[in-house]
C-alpha atoms as a PDB file:
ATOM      1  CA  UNK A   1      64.700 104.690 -45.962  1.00  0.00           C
ATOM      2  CA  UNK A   2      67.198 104.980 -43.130  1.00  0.00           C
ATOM      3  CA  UNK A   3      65.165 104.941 -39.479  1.00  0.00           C
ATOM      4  CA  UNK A   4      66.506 108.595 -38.740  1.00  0.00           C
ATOM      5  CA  UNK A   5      64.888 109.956 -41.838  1.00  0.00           C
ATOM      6  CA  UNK A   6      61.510 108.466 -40.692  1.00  0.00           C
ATOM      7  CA  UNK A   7      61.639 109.835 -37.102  1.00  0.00           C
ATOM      8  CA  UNK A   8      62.466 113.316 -38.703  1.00  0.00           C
ATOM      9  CA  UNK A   9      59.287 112.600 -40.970  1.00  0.00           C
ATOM     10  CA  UNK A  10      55.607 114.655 -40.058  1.00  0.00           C
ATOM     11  CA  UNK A  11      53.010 112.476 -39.547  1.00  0.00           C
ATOM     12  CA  UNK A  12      51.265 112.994 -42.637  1.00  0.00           C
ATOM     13  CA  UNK A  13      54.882 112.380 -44.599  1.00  0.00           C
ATOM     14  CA  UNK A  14      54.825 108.582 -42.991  1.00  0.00           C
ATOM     15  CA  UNK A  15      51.501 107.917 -43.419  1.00  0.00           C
ATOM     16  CA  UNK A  16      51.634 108.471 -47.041  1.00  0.00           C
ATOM     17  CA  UNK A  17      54.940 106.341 -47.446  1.00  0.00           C
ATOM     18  CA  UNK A  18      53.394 103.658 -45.699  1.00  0.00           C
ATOM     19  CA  UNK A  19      50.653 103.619 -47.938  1.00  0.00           C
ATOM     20  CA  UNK A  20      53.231 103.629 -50.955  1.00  0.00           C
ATOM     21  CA  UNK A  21      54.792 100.974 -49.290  1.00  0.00           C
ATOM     22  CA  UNK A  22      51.755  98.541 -48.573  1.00  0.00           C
ATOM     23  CA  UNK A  23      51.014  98.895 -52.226  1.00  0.00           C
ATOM     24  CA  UNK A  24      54.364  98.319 -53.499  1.00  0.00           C
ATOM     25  CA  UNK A  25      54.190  94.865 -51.490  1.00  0.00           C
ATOM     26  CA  UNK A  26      51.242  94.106 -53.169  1.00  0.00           C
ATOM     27  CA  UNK A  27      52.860  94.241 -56.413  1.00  0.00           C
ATOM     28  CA  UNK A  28      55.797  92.274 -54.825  1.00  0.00           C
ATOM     29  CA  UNK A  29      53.651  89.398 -53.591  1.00  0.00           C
ATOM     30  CA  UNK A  30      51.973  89.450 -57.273  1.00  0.00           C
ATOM     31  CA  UNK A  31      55.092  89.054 -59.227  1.00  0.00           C
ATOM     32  CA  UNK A  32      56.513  86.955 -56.778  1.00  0.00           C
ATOM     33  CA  UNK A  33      53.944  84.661 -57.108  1.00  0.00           C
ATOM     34  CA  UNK A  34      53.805  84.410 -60.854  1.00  0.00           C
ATOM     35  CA  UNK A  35      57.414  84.166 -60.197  1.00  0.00           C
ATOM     36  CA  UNK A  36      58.388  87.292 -62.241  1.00  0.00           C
ATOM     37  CA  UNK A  37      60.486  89.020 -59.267  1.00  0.00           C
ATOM     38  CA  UNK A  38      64.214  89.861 -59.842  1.00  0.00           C
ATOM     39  CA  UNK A  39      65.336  90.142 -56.024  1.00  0.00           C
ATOM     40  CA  UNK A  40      63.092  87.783 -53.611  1.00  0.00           C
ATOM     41  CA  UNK A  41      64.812  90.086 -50.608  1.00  0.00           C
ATOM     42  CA  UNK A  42      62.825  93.158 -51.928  1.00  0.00           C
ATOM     43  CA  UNK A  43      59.290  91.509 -50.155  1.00  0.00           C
ATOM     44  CA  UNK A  44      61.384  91.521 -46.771  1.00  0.00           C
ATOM     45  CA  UNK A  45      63.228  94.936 -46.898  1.00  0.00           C
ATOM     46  CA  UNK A  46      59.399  96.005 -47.688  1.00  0.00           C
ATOM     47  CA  UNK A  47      58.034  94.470 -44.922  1.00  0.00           C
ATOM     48  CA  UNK A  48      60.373  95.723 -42.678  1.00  0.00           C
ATOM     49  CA  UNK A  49      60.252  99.259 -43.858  1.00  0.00           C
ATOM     50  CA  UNK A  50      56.362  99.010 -43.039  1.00  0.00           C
ATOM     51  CA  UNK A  51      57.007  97.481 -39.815  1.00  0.00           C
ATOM     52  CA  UNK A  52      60.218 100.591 -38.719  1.00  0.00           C
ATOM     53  CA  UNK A  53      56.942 103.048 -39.870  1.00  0.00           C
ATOM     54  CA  UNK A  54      54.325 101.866 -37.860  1.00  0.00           C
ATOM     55  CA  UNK A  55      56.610 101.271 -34.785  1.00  0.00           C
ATOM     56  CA  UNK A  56      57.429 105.016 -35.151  1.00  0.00           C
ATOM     57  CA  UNK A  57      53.943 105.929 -35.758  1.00  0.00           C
ATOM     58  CA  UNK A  58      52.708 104.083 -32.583  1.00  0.00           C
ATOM     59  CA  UNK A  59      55.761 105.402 -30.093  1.00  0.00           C
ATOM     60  CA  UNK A  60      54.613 108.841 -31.537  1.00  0.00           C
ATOM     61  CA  UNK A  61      50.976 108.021 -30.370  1.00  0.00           C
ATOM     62  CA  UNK A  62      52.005 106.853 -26.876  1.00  0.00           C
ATOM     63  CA  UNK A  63      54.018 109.857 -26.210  1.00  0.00           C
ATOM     64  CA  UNK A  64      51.280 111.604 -27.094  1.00  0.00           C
ATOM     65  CA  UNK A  65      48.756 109.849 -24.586  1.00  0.00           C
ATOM     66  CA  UNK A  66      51.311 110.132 -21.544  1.00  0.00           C
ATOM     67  CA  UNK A  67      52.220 113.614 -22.172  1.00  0.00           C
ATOM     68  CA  UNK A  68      47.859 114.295 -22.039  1.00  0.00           C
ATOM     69  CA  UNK A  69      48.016 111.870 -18.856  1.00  0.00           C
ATOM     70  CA  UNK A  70      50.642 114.478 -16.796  1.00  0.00           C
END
């Protein structure tokens, strides 16, 4: 998922793709481990999706608190 289609995401639409996401690598780290994974660059593109999510998700939450601070 391209970073513009996350920041046009709700809330509720990123926290449910994250969780899809953390569970996905989960699976990942499984069959990588028993060495049944086709593309070894599927565990990174994972991570990083998680990590473009919660970097929106907290930016959200700090606009959030300074807009409540003015």
């Amino acid at each position: 998922m391209a970073s513009d289609e996350l920041r046009d995401a709700t809330d509720e639409e990123l926290a449910v793709k994250e969780r899809e996401l953390t569970e996905s690598l989960f699976f990942l780290r499984l069959r990588h481990g028993t060495n049944q994974l086709e593309s070894p660059a599927k565990l990174a593109q994972t991570r990083r999706a998680i990590a473009r999510i919660k970097t929106i998700r907290r930016a959200r939450d700090l606009a959030a608190k300074g807009q409540g601070k003015q």
